[in-house]
Protein backbone atom coordinates (compact mmCIF):
# COMPACT_ATOMS: atom_id res chain seq x y z
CA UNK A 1 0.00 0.00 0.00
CA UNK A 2 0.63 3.79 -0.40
CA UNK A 3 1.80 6.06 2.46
CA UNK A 4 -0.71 7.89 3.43
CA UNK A 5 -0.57 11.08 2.81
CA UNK A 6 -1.00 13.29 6.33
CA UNK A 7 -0.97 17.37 6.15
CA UNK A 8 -2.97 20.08 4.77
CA UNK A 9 -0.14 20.96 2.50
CA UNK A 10 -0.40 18.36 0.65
CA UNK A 11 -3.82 18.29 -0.33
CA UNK A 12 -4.81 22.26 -0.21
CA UNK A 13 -5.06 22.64 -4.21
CA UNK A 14 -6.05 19.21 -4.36
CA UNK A 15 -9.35 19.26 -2.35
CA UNK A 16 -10.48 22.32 -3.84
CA UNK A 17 -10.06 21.15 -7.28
CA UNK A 18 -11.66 17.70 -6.57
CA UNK A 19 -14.36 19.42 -4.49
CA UNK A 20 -14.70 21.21 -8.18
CA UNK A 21 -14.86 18.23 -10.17
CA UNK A 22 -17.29 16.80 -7.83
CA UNK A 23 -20.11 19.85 -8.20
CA UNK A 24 -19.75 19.29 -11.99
CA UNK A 25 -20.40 15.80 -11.74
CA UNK A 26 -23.15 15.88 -9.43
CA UNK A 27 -25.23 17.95 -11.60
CA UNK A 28 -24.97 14.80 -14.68
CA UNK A 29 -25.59 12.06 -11.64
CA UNK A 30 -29.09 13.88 -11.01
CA UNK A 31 -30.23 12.47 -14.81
CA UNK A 32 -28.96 8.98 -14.10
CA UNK A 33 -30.99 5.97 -13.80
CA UNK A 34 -31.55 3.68 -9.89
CA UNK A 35 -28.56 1.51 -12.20
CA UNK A 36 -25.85 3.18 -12.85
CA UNK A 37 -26.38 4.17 -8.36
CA UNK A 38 -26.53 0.40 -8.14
CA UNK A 39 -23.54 -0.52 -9.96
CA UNK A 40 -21.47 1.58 -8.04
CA UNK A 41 -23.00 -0.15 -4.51
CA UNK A 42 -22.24 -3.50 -6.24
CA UNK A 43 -18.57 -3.02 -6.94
CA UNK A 44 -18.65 -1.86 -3.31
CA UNK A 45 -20.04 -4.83 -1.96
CA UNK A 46 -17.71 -7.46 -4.66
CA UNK A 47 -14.70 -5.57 -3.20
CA UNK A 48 -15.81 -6.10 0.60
CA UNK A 49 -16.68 -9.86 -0.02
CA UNK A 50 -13.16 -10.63 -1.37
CA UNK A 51 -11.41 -8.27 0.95
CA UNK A 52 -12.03 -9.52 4.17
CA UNK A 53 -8.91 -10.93 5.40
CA UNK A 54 -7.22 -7.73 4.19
CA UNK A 55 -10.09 -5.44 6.31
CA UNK A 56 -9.45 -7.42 9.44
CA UNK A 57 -6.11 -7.38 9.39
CA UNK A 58 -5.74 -3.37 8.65
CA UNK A 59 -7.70 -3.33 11.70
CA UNK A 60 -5.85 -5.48 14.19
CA UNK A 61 -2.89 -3.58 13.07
CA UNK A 62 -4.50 -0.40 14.33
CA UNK A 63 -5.94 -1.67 18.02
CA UNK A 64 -6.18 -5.73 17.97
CA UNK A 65 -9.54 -5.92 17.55
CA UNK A 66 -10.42 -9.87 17.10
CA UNK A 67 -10.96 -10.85 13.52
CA UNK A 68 -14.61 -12.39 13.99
CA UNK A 69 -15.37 -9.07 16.03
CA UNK A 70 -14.44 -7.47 12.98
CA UNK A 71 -17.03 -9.49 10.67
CA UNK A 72 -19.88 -9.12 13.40
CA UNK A 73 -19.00 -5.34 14.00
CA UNK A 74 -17.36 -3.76 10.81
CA UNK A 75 -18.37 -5.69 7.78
CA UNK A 76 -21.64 -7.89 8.66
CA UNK A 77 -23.26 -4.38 8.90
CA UNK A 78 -22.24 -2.43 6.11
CA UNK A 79 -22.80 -5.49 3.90
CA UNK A 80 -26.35 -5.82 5.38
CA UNK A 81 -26.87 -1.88 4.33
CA UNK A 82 -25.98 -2.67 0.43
CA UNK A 83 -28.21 -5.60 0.33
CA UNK A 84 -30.61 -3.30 1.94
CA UNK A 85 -30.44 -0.64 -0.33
CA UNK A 86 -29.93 -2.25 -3.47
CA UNK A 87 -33.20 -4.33 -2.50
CA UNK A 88 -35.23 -1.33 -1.76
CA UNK A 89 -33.22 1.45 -4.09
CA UNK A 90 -36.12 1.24 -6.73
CA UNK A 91 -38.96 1.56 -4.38
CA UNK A 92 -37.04 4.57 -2.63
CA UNK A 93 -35.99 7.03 -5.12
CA UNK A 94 -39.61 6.47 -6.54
CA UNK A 95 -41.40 10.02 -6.34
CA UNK A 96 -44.41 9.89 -4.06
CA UNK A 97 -47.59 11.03 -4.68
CA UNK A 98 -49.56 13.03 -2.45
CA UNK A 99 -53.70 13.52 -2.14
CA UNK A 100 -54.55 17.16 -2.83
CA UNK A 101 -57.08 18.89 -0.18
CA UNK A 102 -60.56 20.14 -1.98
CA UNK A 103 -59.27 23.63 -1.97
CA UNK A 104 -56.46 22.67 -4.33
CA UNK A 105 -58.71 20.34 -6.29
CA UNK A 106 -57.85 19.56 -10.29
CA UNK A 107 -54.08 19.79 -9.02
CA UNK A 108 -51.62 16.77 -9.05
CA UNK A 109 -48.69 16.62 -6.36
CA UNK A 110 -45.68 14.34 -5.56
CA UNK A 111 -42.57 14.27 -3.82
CA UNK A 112 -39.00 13.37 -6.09
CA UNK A 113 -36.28 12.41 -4.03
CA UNK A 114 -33.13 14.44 -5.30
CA UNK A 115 -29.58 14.08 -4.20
CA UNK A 116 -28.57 16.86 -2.29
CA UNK A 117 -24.96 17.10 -4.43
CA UNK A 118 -21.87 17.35 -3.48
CA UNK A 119 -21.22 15.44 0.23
CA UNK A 120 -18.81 15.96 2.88
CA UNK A 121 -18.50 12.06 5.59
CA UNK A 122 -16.19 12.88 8.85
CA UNK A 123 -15.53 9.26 10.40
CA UNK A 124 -14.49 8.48 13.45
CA UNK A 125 -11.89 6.26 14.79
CA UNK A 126 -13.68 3.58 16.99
CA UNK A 127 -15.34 1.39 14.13
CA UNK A 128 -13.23 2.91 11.38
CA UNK A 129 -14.57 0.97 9.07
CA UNK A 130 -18.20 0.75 9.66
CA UNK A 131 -18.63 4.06 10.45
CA UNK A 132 -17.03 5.38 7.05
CA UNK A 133 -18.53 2.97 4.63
CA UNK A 134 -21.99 2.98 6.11
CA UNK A 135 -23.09 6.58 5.32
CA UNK A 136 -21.00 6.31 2.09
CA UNK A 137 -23.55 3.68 1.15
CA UNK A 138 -26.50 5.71 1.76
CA UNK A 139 -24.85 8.64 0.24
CA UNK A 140 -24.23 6.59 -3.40
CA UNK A 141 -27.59 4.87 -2.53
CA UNK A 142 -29.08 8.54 -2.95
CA UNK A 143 -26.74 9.35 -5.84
CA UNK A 144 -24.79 11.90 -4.50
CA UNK A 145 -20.86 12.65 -5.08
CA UNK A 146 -18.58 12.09 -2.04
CA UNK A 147 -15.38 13.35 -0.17
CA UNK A 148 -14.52 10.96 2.68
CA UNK A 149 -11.97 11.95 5.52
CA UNK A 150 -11.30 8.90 7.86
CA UNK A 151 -10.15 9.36 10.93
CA UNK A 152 -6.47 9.72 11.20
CA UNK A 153 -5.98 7.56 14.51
CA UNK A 154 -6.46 4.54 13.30
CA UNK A 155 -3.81 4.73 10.04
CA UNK A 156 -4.29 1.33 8.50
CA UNK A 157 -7.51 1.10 8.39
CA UNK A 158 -7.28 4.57 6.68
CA UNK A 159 -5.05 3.91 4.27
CA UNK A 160 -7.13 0.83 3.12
CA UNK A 161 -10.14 2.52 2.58
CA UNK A 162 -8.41 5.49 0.33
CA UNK A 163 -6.93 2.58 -1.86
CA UNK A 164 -10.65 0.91 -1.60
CA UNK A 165 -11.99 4.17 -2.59
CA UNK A 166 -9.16 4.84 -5.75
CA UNK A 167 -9.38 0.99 -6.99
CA UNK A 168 -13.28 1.35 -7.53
CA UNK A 169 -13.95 5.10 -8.18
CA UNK A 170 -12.92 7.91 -10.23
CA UNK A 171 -12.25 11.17 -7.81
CA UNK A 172 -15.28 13.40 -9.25
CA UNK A 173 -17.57 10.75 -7.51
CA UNK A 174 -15.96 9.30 -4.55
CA UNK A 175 -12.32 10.61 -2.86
CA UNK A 176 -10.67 10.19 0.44
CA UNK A 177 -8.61 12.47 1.80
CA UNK A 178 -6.56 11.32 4.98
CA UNK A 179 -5.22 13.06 7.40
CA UNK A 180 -5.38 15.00 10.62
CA UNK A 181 -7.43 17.79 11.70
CA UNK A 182 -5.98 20.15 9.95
CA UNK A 183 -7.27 18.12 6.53
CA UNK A 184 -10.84 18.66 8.70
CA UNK A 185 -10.64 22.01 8.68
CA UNK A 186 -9.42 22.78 5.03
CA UNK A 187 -12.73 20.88 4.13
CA UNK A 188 -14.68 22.26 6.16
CA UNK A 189 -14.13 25.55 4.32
CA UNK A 190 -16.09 24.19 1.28
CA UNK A 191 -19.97 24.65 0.89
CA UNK A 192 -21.01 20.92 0.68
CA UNK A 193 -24.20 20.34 -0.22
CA UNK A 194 -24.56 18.05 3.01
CA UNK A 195 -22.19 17.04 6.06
CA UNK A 196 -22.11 13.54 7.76
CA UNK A 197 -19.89 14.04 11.27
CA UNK A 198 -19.80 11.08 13.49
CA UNK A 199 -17.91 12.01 16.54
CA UNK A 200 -17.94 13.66 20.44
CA UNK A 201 -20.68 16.11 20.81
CA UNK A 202 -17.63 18.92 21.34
CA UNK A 203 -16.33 18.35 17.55
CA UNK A 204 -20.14 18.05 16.42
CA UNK A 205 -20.51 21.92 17.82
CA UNK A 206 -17.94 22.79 15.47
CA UNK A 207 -18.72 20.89 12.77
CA UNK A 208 -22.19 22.46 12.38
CA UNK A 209 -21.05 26.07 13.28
CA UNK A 210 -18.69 25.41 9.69
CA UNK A 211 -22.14 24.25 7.72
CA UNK A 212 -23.37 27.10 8.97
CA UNK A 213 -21.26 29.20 6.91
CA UNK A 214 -22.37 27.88 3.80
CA UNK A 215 -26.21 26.78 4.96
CA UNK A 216 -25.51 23.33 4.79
CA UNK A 217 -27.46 20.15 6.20
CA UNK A 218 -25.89 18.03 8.84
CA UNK A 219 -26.27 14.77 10.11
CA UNK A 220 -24.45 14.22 13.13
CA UNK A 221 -24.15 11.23 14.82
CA UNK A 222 -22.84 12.09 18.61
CA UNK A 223 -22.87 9.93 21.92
CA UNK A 224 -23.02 10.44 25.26
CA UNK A 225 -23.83 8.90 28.89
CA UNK A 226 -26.08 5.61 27.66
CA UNK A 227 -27.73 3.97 30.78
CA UNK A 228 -28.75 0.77 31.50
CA UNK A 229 -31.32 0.73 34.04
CA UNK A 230 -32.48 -2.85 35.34
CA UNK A 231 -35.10 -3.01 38.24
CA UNK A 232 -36.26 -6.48 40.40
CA UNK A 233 -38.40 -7.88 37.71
CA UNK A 234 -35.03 -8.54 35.33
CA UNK A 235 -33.63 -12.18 34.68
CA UNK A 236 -30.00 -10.71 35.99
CA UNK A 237 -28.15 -13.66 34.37
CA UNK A 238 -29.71 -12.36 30.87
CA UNK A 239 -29.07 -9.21 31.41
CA UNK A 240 -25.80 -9.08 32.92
CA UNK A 241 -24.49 -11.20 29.42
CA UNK A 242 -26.10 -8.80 27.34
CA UNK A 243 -24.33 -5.76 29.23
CA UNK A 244 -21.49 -7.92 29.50
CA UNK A 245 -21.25 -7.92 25.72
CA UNK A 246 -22.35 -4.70 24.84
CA UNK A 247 -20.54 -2.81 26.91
CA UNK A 248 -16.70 -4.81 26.42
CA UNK A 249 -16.83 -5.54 22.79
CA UNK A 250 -14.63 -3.26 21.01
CA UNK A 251 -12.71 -3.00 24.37
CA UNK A 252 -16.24 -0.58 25.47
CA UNK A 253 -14.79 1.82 22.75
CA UNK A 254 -18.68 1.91 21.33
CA UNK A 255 -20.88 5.28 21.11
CA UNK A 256 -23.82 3.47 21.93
CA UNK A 257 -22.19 0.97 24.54
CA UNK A 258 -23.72 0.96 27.87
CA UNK A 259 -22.15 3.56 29.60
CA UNK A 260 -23.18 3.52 33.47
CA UNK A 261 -25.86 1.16 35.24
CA UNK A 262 -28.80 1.97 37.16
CA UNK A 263 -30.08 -1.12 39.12
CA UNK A 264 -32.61 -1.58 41.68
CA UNK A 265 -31.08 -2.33 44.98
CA UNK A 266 -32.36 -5.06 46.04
CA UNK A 267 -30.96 -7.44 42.76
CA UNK A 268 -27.64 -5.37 43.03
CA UNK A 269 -24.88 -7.60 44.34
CA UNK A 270 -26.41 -10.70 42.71
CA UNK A 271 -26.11 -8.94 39.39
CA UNK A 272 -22.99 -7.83 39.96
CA UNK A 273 -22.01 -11.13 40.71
CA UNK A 274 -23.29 -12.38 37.41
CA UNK A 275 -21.64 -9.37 35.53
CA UNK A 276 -17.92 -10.56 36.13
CA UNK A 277 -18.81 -14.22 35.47
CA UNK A 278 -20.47 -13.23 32.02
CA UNK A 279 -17.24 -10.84 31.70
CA UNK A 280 -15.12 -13.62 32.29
CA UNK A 281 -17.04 -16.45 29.90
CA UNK A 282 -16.72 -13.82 27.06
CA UNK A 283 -13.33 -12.21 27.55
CA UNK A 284 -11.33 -14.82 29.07
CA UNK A 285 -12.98 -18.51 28.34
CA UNK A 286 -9.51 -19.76 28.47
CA UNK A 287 -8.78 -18.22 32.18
CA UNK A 288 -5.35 -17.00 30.99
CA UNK A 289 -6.04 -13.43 31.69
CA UNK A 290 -7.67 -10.63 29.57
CA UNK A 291 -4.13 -9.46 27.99
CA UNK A 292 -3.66 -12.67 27.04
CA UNK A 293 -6.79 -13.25 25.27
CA UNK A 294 -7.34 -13.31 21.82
CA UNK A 295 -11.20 -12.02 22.36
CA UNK A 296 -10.33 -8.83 24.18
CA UNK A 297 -9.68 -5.80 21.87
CA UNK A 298 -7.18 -2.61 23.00
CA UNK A 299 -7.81 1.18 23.44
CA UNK A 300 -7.01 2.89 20.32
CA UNK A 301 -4.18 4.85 21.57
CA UNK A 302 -1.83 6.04 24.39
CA UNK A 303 -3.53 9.20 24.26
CA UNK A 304 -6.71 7.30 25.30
CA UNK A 305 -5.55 5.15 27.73
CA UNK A 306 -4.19 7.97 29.60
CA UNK A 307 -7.57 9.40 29.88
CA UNK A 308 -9.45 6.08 30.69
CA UNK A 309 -6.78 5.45 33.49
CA UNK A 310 -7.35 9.39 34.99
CA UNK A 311 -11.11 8.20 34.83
CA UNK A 312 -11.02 4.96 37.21
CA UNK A 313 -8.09 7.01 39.04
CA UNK A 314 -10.70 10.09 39.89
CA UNK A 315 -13.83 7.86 41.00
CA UNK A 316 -11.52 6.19 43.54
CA UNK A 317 -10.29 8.77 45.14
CA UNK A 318 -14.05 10.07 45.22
CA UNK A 319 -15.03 7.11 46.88
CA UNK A 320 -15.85 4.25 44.59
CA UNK A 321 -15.16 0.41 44.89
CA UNK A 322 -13.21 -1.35 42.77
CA UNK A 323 -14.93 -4.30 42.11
CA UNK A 324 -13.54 -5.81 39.03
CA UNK A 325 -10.15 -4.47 37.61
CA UNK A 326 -6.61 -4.71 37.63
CA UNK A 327 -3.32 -3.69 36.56
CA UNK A 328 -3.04 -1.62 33.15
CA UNK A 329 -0.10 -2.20 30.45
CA UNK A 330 0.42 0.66 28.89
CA UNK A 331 2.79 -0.43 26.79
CA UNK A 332 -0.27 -2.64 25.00
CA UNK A 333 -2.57 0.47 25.66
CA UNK A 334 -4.84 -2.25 27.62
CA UNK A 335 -6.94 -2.05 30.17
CA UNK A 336 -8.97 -4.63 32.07
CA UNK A 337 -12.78 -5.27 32.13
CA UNK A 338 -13.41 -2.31 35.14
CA UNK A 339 -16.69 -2.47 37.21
CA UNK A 340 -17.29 0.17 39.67
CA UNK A 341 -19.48 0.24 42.45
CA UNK A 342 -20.83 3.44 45.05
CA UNK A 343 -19.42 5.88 42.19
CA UNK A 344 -20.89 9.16 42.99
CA UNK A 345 -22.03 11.98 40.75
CA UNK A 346 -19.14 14.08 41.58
CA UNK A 347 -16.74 11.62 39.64
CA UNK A 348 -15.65 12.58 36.17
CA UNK A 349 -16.53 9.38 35.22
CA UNK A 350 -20.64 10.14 35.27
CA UNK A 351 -19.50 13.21 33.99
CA UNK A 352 -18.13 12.32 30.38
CA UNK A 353 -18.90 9.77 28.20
CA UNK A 354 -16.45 6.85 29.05
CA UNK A 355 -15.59 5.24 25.52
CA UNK A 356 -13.52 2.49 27.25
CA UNK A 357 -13.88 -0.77 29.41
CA UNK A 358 -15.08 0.86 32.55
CA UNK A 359 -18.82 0.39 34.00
CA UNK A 360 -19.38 2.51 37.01
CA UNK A 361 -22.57 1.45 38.60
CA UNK A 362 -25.71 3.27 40.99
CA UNK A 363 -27.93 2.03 43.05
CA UNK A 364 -31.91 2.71 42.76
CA UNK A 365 -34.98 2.37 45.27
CA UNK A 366 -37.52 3.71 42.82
CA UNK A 367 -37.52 3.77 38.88
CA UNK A 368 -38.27 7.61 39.32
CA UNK A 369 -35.23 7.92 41.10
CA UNK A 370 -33.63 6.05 37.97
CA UNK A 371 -35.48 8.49 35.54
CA UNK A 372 -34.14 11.60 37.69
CA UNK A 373 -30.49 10.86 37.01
CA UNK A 374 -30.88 9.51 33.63
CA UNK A 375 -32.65 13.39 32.96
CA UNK A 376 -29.78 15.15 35.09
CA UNK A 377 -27.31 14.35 32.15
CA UNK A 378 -27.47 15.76 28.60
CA UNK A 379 -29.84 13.25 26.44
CA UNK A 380 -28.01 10.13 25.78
CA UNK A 381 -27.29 8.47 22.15
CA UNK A 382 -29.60 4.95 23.37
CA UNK A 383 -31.17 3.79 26.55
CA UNK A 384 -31.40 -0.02 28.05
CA UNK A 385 -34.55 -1.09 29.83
CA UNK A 386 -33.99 -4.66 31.72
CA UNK A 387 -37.03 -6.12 33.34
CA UNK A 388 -40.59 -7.31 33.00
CA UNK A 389 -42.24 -5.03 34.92
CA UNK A 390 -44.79 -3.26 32.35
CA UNK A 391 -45.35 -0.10 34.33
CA UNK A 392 -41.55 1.16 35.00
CA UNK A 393 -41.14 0.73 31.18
CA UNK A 394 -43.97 2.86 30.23
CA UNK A 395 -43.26 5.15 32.79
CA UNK A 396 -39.19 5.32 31.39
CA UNK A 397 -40.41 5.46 27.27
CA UNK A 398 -42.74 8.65 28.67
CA UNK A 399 -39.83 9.93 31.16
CA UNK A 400 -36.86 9.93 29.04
CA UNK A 401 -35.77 11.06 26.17
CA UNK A 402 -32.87 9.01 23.81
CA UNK A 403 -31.91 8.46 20.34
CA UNK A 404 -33.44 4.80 20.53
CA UNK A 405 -34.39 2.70 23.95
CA UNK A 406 -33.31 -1.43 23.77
CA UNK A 407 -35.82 -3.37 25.82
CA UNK A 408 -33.84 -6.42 27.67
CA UNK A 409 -31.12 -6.08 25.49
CA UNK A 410 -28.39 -3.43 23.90
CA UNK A 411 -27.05 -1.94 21.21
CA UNK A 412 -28.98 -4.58 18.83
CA UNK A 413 -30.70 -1.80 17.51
CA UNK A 414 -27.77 -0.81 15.20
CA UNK A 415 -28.27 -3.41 13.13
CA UNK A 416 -31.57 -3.02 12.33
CA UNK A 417 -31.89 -1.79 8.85
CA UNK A 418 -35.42 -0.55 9.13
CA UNK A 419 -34.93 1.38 12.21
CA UNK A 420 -33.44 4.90 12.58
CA UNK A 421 -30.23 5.60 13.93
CA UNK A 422 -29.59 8.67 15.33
CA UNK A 423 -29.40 10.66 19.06
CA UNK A 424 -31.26 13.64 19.82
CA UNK A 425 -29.77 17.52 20.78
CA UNK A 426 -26.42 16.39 22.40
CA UNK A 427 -26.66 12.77 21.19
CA UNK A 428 -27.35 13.60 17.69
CA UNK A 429 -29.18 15.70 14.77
CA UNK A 430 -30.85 13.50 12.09
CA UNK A 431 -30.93 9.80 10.90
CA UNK A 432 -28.79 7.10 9.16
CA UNK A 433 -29.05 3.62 8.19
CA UNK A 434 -31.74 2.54 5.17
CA UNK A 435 -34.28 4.57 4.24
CA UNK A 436 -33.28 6.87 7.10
CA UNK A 437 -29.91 7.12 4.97
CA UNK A 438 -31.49 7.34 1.98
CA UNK A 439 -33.66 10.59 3.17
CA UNK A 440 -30.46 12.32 5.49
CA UNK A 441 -28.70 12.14 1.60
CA UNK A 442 -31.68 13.40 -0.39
CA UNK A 443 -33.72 16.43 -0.74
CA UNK A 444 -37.76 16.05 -0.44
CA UNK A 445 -38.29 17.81 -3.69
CA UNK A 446 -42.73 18.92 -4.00
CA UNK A 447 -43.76 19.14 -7.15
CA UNK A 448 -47.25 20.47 -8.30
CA UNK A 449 -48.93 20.49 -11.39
CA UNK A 450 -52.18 22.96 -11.78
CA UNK A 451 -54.72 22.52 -14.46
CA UNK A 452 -54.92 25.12 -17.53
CA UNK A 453 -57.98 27.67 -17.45
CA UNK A 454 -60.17 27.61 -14.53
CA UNK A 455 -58.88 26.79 -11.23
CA UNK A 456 -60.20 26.54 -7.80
CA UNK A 457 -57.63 29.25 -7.10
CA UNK A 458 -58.58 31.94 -9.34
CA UNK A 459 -61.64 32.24 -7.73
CA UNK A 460 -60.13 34.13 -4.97
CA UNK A 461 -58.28 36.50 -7.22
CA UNK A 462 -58.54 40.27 -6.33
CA UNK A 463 -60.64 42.70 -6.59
CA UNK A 464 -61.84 41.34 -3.63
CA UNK A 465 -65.27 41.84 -4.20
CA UNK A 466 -68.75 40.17 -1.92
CA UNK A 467 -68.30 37.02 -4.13
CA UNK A 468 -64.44 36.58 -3.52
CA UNK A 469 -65.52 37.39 0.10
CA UNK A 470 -67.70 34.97 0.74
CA UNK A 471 -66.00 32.05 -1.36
CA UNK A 472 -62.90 32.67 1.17
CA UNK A 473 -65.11 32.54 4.25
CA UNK A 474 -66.47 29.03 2.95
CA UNK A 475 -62.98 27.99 2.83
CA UNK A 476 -61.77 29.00 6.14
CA UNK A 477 -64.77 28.06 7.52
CA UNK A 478 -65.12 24.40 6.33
CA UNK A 479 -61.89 23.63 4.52
């Protein structure tokens, strides 16, 4: 493979003129045919299918992530988004129509779905390949000219997806640009048509306050502080696998991981019992010890595990319990499964979102005591309900407010092609993933189409005379 290249410098005339070459072609791409959009999905998908080994390994090399982790996290899910578009692709771009009201009759309405033009996807670091290719496929899926910019701290994974990107398209429709945030900024500067950030809600801030320069839509996929509340009714051996799971894979380096637990006090020690067993059976089935498993991914970077050390550092010295944990390698930037218990609201680490393998967790003695802190914190990217007891979940659906909720389970809800992704305020502005891609990537274009001659309109033409008068009083009254 290529170096990759890395400053500003380097691409400053480049990304302008490509930027260029993109608005041009953009305008043709409107006239093409659902096709020529699926072709270019299809050499996507051919190149994924045969590239496997070569994804995994690009990411290993950037934080030892476990191969199968890779297929269940990285490439199961944006393969499952092509077959889901190119299944649907017809049926979506297909204009709409829409009933006209009896004041508008002898018109005829619809909607055309447009691509917005020229398109602008920031990717993060943490599923570097997921998280790049996935709104890429909605974005060709709505037939719309790309510049991706992967993130630059995980390099290999990077540097495969620009020589991806070169192998199966020419630059005016799809072209990465890697690099750091300097590369950010430079295209930032450009009036995209639409802006895809996925990232901390601090970079989203800036991110939009750039669109805002030119006018331009954003999606942006955030995070935040994702509870997991379990009361008595719960089966705590489920649960505490599913959390178990959710919150460790990807070494807990997930937006939508669960990020704190809530759990009624009564069930607390047995589930937290149950929690390092399932922690255990998942991370370490061989009992050799997390660094030496081959299941247990690493934090991206020193940078990182600085940070996630300062974390478990502050809540015990404000009085939490370390209850599963150990010694750090930093070295291997690893960190072992970390469950805390008594953490307090004054620790940093209920504070900020975690993005590592720590679980602080609070006790409960009513589920609105569980609403109250989940609605002390900015509104989180997904919420985790575990239990049976029909009440506290209607009363936490009405109470809260999330991107998504999971009922006995967690982060499942990614991978559901027909649902939208997406947070809400501080987790998030606007939708991804299938038709909720397809839309974030189009314009909702109304057309109408009035009759010639008479029309129900021209009744109420000026002068405004008793006839006109009373015609318009008949409307407002009854239509």
């Amino acid at each position: 493979m290529s170096t990759a290249k890395t400053t500003a410098e380097t691409y400053n005339s480049s990304i302008e003129e490509v930027f260029l070459k993109q608005q041009k072609q953009s305008l043709l791409m409107r006239s093409e045919n659902i096709r020529q959009r699926a072709r270019r999905l299809k050499v996507l998908q051919l190149w994924i299918e045969k590239n496997q080994k070569t994804i995994q390994d690009a990411i290993y090399r950037d934080f030892k992530k476990p191969s199968v982790e890779v297929n269940i996290t990285e490439i199961y899910p944006i393969l499952t988004e092509i077959r889901h578009a190119l299944e649907n692709l017809t049926k979506w771009a297909k204009s709409a129509k829409v009933d006209a009201p009896l004041s508008l009759i002898g018109t005829t309405s619809y909607i055309q779905y447009e691509p917005k033009g020229v398109c602008l996807i920031i990717a993060p670091w943490n599923f570097p390949f997921n998280l790049a290719i996935g709104p890429l496929v909605s974005a060709l899926a709505a037939g719309n000219t790309v510049v991706l910019k992967p993130s630059e701290m995980t390099p290999n994974t990077s540097e495969l997806i620009d020589n991806m990107i070169g192998e199966l398209y020419k630059e005016d429709e799809v072209r990465v640009f890697n690099g750091g945030i300097d590369v950010s900024q430079e295209l930032l500067k450009l009036p995209f048509d639409h802006i895809f950030f996925t990232g901390s809600p601090a970079v989203g801030k800036k991110v939009m306050k750039a669109a805002a320069e030119h006018l331009a839509s954003v999606t942006l996929e955030l995070g935040g502080k994702s509870p997991a509340i379990i009361d008595h009714t719960s089966n705590l051996k489920d649960a505490a696998e599913k959390i178990a799971w959710g919150k460790f894979i990807n070494n807990g380096q997930t937006c939508i991981a669960p990020d704190y637990v809530l759990i009624h006090r009564s069930v607390a020690d047995i589930f937290t019992q149950q929690l390092i067993k399932a922690i255990k059976q998942l991370f370490d089935s061989k009992k050799q010890g997390f660094d030496s498993s081959a299941d247990y991914a690493r934090i991206v970077n020193s940078k990182h595990y600085d940070r996630i050390n300062e974390l478990i550092k502050d809540a015990l010295e404000n009085g939490a319990e370390l209850v599963m944990g150990g010694e750090a390698k930093a070295d291997e930037n690893f960190i072992p499964p970390t469950i805390l218990n008594g953490v307090t609201e004054k620790a940093a680490v209920m504070e900020e979102e975690i993005f590592g393998p720590v679980l602080p967790i609070q006790i409960f003695d009513s589920i609105e005591e569980a609403i109250e802190v989940v609605n002390s914190k900015p509104k989180p990217l997904a919420l985790y309900y575990f239990g049976k007891h029909s009440s506290n979940k209607k009363s936490i659906l009405k109470g809260t407010s999330s991107g998504a909720v999971c009922i006995n389970d967690c982060v499942l809800h990614f991978n559901h092609p027909n649902l939208p992704f997406g947070g809400v305020n501080n987790s998030g502005i606007g939708k991804s993933h299938g038709w909720h891609g397809f839309m974030a990537f189009s314009n909702e274009k109304p057309v109408l189409k009035q009759r010639v001659g008479l029309t129900t309109t021209k009744t109420v033409y000026p002068p405004y005379n008793n006839r006109v008068r009373q015609i318009v009083d008949l409307l407002m009254k009854y239509f």
